[in-house]
N, C-alpha and C. Protein backbone atom coordinates (compact mmCIF):
# COMPACT_ATOMS: atom_id res chain seq x y z
N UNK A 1 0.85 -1.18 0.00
CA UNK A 1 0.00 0.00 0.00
C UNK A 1 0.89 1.24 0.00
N UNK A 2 0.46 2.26 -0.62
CA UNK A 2 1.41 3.33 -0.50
C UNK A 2 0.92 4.14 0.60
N UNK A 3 1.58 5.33 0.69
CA UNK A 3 1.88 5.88 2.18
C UNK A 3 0.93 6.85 2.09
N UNK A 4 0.42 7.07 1.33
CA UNK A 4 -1.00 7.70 0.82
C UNK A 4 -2.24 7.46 0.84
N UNK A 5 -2.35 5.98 0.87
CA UNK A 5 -3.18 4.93 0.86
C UNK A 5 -3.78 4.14 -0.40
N UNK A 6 -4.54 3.56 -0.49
CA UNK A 6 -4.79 2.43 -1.13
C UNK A 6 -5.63 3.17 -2.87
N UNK A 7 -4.83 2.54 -3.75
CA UNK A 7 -5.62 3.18 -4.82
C UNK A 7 -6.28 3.22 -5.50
N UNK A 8 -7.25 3.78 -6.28
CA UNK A 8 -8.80 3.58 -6.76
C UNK A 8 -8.80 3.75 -8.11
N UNK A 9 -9.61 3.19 -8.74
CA UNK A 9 -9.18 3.13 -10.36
C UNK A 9 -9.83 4.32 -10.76
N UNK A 10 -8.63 5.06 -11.91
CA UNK A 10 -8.37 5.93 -12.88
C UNK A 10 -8.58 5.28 -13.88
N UNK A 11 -8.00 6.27 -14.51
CA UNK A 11 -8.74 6.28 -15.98
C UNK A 11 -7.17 5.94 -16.77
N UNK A 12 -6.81 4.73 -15.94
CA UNK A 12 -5.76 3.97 -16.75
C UNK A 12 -4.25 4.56 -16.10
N UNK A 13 -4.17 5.74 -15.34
CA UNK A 13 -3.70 6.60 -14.67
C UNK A 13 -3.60 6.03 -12.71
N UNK A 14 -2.80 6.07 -12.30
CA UNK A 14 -3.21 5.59 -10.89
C UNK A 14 -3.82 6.64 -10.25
N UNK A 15 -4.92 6.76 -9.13
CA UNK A 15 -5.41 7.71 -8.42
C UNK A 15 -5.28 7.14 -7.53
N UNK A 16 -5.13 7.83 -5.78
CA UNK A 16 -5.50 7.83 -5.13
C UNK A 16 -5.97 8.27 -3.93
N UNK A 17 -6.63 7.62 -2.98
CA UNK A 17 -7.12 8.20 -1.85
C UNK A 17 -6.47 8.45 -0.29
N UNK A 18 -6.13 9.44 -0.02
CA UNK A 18 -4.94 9.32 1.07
C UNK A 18 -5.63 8.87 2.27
N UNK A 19 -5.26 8.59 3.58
CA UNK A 19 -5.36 8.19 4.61
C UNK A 19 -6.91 9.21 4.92
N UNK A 20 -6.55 10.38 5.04
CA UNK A 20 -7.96 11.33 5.37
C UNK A 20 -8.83 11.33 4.71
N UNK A 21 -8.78 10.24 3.55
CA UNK A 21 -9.93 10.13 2.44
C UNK A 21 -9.90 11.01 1.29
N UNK A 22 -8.68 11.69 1.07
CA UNK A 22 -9.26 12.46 -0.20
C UNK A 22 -8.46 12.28 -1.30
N UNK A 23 -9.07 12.46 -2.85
CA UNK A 23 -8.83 12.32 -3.82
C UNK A 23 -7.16 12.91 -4.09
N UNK A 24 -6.65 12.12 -4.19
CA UNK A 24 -5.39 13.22 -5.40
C UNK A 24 -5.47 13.08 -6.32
N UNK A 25 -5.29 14.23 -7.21
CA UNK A 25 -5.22 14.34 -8.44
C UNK A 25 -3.81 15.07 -9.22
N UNK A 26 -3.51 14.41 -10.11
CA UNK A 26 -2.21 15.08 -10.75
C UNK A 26 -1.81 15.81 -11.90
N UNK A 27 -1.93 16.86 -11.43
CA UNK A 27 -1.93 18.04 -12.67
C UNK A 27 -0.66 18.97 -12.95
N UNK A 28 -0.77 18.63 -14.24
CA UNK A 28 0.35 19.92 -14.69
C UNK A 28 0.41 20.69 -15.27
N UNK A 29 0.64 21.94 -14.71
CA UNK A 29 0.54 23.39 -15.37
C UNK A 29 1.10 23.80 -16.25
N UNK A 30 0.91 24.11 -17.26
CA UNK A 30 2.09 24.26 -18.30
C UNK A 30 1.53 26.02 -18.39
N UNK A 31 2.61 26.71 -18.08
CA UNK A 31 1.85 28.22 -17.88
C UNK A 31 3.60 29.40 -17.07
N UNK A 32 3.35 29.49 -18.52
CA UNK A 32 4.89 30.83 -18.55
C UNK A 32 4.76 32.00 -17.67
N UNK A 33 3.45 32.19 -17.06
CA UNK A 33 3.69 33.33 -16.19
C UNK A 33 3.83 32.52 -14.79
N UNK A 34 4.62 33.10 -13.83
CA UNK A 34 5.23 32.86 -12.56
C UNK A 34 3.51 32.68 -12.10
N UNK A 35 3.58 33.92 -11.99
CA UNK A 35 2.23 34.78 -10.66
C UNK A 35 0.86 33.84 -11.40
N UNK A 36 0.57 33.68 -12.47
CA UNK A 36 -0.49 32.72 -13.17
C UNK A 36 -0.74 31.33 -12.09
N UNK A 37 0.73 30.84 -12.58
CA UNK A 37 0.94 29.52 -12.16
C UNK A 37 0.86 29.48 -10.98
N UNK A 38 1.32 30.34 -9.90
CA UNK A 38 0.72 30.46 -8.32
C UNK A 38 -0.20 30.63 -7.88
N UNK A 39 -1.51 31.61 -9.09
CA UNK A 39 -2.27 31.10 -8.55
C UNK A 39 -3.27 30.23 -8.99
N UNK A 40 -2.81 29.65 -10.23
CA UNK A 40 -3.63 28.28 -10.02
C UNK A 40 -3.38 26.93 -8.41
N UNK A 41 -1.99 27.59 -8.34
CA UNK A 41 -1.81 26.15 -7.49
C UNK A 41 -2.51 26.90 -6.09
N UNK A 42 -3.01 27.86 -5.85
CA UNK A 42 -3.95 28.06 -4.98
C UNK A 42 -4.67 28.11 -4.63
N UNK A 43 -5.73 29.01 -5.96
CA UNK A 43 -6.84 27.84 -6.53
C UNK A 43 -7.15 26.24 -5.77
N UNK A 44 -6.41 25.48 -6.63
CA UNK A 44 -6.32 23.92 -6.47
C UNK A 44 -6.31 23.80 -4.96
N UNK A 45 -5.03 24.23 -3.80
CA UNK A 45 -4.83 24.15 -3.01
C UNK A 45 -5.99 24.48 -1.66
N UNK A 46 -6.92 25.13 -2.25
CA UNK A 46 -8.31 25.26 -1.82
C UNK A 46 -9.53 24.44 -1.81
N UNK A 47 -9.22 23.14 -3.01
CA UNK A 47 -10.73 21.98 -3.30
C UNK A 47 -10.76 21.79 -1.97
N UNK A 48 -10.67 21.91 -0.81
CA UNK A 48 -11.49 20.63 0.16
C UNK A 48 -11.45 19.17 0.11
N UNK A 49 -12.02 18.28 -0.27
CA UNK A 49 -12.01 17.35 -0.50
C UNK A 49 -10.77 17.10 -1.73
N UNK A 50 -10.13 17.47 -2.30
CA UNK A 50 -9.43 16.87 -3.24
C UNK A 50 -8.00 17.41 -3.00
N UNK A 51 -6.81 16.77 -3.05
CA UNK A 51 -5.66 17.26 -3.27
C UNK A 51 -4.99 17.06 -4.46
N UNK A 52 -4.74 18.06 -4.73
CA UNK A 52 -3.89 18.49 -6.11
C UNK A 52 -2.56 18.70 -6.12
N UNK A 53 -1.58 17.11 -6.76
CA UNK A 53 -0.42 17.64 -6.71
C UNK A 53 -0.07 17.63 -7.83
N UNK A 54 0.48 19.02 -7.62
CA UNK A 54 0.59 19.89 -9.03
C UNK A 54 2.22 19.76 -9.36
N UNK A 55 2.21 20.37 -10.67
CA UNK A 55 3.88 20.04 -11.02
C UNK A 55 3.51 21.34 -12.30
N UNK A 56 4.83 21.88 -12.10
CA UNK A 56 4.77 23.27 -13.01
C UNK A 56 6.02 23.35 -14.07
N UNK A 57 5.22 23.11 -15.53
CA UNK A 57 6.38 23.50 -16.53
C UNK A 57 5.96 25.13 -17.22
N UNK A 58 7.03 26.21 -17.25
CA UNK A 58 7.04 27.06 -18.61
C UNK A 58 7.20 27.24 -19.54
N UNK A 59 7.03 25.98 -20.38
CA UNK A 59 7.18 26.24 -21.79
C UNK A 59 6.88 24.54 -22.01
N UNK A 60 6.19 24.61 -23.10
CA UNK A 60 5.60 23.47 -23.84
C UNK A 60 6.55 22.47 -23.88
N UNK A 61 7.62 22.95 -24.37
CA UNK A 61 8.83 21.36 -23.88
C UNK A 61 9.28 21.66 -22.82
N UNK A 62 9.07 21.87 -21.85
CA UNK A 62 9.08 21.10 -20.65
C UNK A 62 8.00 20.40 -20.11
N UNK A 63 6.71 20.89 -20.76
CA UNK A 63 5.78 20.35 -20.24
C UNK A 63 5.98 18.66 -20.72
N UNK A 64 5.82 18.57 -22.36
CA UNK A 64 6.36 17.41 -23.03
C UNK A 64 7.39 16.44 -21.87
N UNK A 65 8.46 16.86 -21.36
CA UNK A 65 9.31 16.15 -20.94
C UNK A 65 8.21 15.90 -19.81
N UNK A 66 8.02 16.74 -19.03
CA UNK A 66 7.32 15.89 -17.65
C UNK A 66 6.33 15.02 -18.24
N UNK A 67 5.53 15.39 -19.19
CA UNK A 67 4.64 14.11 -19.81
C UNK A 67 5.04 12.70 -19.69
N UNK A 68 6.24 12.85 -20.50
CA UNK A 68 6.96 11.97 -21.05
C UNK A 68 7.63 11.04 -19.81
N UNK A 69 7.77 12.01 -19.01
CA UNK A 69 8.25 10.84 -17.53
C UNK A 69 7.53 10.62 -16.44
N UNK A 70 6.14 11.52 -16.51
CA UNK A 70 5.06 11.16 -15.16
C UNK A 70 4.28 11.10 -16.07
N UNK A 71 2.73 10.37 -14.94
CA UNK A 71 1.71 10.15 -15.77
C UNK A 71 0.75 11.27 -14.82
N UNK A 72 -0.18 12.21 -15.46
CA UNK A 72 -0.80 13.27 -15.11
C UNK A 72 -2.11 12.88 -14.94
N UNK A 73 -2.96 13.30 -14.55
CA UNK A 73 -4.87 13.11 -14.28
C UNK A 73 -5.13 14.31 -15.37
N UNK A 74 -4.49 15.48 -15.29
CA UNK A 74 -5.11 16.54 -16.12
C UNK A 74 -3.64 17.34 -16.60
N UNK A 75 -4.44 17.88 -17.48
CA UNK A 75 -2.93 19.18 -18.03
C UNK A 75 -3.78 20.62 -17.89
N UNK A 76 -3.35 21.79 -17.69
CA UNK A 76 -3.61 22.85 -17.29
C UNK A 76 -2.76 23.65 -18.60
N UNK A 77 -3.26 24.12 -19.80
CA UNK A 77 -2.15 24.68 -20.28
C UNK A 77 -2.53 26.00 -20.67
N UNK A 78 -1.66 27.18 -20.63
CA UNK A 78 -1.68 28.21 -21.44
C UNK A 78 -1.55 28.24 -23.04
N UNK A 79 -2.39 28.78 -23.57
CA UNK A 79 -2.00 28.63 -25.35
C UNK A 79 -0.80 29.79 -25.86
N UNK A 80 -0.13 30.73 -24.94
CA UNK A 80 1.01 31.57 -25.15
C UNK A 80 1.87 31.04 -24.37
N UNK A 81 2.82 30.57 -24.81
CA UNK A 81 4.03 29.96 -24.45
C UNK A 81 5.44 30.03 -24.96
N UNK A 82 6.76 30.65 -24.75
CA UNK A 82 7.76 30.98 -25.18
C UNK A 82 7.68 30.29 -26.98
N UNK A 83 7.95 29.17 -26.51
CA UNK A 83 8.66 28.04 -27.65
C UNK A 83 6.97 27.75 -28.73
N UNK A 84 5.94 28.06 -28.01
CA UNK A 84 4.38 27.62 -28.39
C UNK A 84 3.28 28.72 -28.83
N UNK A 85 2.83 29.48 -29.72
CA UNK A 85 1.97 30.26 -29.60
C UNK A 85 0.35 30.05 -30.08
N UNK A 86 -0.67 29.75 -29.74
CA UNK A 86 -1.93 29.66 -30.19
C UNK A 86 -2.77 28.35 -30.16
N UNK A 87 -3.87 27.60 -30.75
CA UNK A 87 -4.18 26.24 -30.62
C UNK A 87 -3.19 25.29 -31.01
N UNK A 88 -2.18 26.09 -31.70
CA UNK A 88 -1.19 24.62 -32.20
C UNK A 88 -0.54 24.51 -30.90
N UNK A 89 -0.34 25.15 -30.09
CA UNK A 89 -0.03 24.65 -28.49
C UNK A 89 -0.64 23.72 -28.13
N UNK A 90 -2.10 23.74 -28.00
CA UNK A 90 -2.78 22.65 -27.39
C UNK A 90 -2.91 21.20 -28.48
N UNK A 91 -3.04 21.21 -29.49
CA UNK A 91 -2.98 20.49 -30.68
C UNK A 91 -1.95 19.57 -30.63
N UNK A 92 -0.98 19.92 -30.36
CA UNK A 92 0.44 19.70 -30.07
C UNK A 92 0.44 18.81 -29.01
N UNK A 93 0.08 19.34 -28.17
CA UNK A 93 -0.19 18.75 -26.69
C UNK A 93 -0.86 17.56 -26.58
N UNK A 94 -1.99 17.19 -27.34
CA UNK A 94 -3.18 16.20 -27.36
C UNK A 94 -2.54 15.43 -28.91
N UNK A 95 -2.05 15.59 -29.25
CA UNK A 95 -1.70 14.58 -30.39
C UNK A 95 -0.34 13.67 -29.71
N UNK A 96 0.00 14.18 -28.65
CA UNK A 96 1.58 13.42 -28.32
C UNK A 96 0.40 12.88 -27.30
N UNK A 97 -0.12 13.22 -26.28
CA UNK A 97 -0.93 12.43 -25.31
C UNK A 97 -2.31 12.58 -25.64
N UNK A 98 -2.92 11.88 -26.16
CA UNK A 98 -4.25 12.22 -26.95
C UNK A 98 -5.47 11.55 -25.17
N UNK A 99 -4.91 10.80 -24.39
CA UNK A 99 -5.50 10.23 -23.28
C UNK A 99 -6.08 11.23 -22.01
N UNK A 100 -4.49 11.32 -22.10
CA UNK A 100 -4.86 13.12 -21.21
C UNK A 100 -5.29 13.92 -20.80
N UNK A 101 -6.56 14.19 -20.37
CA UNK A 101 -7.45 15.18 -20.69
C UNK A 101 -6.82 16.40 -20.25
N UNK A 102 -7.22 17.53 -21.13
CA UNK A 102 -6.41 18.84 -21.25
C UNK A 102 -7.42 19.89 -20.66
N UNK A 103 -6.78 20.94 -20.46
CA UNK A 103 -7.64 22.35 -20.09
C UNK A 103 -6.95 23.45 -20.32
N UNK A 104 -7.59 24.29 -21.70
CA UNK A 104 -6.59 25.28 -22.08
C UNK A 104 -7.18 26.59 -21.16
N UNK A 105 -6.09 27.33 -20.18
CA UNK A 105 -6.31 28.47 -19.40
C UNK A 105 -5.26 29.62 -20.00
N UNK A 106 -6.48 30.51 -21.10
CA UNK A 106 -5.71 32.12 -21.51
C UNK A 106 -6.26 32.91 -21.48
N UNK A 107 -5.73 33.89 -21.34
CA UNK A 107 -6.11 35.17 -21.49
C UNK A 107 -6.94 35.74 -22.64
N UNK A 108 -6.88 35.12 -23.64
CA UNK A 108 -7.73 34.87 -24.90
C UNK A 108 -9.36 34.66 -24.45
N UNK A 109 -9.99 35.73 -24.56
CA UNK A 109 -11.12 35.62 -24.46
C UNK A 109 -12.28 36.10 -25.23
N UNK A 110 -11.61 35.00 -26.84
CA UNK A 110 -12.10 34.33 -27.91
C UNK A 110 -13.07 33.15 -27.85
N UNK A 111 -14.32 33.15 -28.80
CA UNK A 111 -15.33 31.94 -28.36
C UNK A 111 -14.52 31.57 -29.91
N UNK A 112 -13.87 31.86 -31.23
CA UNK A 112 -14.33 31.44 -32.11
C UNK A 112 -12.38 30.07 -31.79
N UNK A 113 -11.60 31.11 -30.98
CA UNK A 113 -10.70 30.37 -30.79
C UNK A 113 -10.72 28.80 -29.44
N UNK A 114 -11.71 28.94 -29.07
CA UNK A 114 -12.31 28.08 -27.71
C UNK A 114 -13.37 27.27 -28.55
N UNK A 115 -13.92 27.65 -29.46
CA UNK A 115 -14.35 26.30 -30.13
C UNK A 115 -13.06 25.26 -31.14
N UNK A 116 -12.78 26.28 -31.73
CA UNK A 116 -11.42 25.17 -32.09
C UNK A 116 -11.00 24.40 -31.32
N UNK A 117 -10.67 24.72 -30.13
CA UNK A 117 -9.57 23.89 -29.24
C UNK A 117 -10.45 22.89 -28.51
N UNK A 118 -12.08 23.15 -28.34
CA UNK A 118 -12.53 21.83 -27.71
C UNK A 118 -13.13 21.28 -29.20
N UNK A 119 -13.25 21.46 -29.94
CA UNK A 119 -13.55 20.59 -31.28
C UNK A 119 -12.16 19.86 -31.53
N UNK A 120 -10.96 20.12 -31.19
CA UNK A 120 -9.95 19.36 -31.35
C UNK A 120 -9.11 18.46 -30.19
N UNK A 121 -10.49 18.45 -28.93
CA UNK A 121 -10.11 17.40 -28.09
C UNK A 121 -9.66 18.15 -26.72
N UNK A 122 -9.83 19.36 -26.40
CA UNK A 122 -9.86 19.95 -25.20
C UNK A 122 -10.98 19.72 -24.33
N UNK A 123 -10.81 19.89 -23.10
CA UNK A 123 -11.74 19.22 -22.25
C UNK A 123 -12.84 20.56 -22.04
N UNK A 124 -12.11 21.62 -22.02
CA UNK A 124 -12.43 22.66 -21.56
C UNK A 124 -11.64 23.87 -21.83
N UNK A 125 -12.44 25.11 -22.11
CA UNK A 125 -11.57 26.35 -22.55
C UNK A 125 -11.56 27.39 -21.34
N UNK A 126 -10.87 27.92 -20.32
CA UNK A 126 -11.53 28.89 -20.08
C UNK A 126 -10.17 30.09 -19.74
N UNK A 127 -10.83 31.14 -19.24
CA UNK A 127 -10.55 32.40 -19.35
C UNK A 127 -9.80 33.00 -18.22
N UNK A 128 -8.45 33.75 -18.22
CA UNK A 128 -8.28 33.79 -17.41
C UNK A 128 -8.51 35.36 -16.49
N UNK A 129 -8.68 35.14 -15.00
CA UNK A 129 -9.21 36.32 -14.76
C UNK A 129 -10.86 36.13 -14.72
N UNK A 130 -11.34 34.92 -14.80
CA UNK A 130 -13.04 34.60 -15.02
C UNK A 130 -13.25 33.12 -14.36
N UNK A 131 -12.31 32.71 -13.43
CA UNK A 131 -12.35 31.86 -12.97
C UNK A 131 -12.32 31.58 -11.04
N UNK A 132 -12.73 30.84 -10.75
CA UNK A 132 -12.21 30.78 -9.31
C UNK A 132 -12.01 29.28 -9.00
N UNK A 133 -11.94 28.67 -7.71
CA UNK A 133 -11.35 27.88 -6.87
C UNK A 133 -12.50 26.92 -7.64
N UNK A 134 -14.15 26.85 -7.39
CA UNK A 134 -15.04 25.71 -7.64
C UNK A 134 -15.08 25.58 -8.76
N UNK A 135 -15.11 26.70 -9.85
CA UNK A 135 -14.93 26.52 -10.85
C UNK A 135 -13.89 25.50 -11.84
N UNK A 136 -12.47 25.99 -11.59
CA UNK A 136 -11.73 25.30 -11.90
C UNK A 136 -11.41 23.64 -11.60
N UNK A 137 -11.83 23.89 -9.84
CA UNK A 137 -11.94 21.92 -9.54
C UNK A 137 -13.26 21.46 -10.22
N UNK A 138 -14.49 22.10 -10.74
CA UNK A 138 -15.09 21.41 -11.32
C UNK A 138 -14.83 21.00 -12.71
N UNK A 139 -14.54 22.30 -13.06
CA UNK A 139 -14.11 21.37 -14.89
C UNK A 139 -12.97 20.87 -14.40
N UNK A 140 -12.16 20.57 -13.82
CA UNK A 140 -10.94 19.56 -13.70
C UNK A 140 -11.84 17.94 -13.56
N UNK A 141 -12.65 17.79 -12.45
CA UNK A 141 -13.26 16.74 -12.43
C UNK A 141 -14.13 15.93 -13.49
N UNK A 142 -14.77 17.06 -14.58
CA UNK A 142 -15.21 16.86 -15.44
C UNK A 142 -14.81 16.38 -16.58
N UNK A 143 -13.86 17.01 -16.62
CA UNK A 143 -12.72 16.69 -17.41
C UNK A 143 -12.26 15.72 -17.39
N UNK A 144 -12.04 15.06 -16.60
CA UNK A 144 -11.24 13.46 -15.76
C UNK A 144 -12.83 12.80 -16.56
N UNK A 145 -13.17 13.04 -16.23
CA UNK A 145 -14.48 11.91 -16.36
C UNK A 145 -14.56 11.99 -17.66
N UNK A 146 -14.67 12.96 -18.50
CA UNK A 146 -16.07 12.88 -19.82
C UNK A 146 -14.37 12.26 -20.74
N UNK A 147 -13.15 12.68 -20.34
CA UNK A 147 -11.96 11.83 -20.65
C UNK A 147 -12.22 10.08 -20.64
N UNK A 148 -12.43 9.86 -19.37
CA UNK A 148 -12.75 8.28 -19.18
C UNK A 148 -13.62 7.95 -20.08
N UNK A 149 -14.33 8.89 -20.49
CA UNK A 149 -15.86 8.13 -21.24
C UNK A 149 -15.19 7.95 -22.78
N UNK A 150 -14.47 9.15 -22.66
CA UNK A 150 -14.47 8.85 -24.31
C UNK A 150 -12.50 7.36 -24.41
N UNK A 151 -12.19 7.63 -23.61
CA UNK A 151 -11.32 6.36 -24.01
C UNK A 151 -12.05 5.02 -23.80
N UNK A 152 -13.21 4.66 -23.13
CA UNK A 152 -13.86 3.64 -22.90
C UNK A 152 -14.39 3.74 -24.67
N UNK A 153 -14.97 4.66 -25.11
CA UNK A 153 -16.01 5.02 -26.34
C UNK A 153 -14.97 4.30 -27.19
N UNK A 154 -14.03 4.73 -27.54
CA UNK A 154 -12.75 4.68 -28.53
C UNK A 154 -12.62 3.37 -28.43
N UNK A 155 -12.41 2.40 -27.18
CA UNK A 155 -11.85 1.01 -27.05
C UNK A 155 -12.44 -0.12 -27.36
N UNK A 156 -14.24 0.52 -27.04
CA UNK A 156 -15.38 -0.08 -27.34
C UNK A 156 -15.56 -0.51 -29.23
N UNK A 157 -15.55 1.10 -29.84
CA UNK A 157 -15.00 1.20 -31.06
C UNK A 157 -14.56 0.51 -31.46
N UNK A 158 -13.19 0.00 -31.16
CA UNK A 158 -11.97 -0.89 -31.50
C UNK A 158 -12.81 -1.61 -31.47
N UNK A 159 -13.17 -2.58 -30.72
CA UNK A 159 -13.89 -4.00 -30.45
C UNK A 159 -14.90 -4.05 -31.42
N UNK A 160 -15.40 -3.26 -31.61
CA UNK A 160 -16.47 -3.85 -32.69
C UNK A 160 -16.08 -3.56 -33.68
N UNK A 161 -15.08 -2.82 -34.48
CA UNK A 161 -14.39 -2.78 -35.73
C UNK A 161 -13.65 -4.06 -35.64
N UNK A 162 -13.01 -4.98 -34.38
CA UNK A 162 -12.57 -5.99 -34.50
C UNK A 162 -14.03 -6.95 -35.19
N UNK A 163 -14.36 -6.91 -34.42
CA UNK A 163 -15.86 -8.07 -34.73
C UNK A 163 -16.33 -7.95 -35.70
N UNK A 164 -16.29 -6.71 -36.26
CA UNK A 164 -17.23 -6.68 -37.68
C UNK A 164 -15.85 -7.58 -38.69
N UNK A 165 -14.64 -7.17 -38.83
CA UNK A 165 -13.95 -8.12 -39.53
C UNK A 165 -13.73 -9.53 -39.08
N UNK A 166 -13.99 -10.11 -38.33
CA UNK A 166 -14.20 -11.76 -37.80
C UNK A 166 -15.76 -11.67 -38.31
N UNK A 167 -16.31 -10.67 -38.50
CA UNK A 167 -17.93 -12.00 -38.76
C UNK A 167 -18.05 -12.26 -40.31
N UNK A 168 -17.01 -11.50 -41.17
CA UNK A 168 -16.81 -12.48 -42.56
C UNK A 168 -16.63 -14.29 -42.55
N UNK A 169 -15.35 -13.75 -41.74
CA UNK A 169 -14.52 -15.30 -41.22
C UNK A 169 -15.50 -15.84 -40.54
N UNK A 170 -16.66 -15.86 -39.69
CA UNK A 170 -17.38 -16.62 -39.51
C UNK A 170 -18.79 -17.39 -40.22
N UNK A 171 -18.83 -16.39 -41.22
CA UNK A 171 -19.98 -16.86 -41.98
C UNK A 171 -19.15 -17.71 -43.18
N UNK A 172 -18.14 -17.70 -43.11
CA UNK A 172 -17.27 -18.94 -44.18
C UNK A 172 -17.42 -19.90 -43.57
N UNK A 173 -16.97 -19.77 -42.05
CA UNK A 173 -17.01 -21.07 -41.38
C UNK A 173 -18.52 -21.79 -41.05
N UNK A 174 -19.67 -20.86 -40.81
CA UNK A 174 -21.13 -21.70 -41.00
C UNK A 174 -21.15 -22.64 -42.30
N UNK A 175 -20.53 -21.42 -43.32
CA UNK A 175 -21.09 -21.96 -44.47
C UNK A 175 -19.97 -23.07 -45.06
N UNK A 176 -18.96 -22.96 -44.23
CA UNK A 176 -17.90 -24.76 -44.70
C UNK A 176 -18.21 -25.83 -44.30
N UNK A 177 -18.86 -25.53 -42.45
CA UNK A 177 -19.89 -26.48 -41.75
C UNK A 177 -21.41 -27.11 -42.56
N UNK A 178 -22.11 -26.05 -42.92
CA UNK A 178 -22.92 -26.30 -43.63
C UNK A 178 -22.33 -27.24 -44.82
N UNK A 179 -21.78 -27.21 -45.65
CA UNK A 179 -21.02 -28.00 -46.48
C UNK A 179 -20.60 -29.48 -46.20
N UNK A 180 -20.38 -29.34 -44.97
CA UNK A 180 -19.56 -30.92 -44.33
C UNK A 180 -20.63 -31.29 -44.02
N UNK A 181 -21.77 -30.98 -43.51
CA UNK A 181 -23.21 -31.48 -43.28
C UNK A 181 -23.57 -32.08 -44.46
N UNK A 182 -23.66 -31.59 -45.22
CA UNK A 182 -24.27 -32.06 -46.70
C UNK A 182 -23.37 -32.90 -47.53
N UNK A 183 -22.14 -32.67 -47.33
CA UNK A 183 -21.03 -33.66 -47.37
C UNK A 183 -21.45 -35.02 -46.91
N UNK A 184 -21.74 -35.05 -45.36
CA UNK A 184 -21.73 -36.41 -44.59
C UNK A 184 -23.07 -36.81 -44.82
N UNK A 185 -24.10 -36.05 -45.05
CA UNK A 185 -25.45 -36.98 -45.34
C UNK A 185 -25.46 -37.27 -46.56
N UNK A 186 -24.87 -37.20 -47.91
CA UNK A 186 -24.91 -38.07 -48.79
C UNK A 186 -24.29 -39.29 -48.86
């Protein structure tokens, strides 16, 4: 058991529940301003019931690298980023971890640029400066979830694109059976 306590199934991701009962969740900020990024993690540091341990990159490859060596519950990202500027930030982001569920937080307070980015697999767009503490842990939670649904959706998918190509191969095999039937009664 870890020293945290015992853990509860994620969304393929380990979660768990610490000794006092509450959720952790693991998020990473990907967000070039200092003072931004502090206060999301204060924000967070406020759910009540949930603890948020957070991990902070400024600039899109670093975020990449922490990807690349932890596994996250959520990503928190800014779409202005040194090395990154605009939805190809987040685009970027969700094509290397497409599982992930993301949450783009800018200053951009564009609807025509916030439909792009959740039509291309963002969990959530929002604004910064228009947000607070319940807000943000709720689309984080939401996010986690309607994530789970759609990798269950996708896997489900798979499975029956498997099955639909085996039920050729099985109607050969009725119909070779059928054959050996009519075979053996003559």
């Amino acid at each position: 058991m870890s020293p945290r306590g015992p853990f509860i199934e994620g969304k393929g991701v380990e979660q768990q529940v610490s000794i006092d009962n509450k959720r952790h969740i693991k998020a990473l900020i990907i967000e070039d301003d200092p003072t931004d990024a502090e206060l999301l993690r204060r924000f967070l540091s406020r759910a009540g019931d949930i603890c948020f341990d957070t991990e902070h990159a400024d600039r899109m490859s670093s975020g990449i690298d922490f990807l690349g060596k932890k596994d996250f519950d959520i990503v928190i990202s800014d779409l202005g980023l040194p090395d990154s500027l605009g939805v190809e930030t987040f685009v970027k982001l969700h094509q290397l971890y497409p599982e992930t569920p993301m949450i783009v937080l800018t200053g951009l307070d564009d609807q025509e640029t916030a439909l792009k980015a959740v039509q291309g697999g963002a969990q959530d767009y929002l604004v910064k400066g228009k947000i607070d503490t319940n807000l943000l842990v709720r689309s984080i939670q939401y996010s986690i979830e309607r994530q789970k649904l759609i990798t269950r959706l996708e896997r489900s998918l798979k499975e029956i694109k498997t099955l639909r190509g085996l039920l050729p191969m099985c109607r050969l095999v009725q119909e070779d059976k059928g054959r050996q039937r009519l075979l053996e009664g003559t």
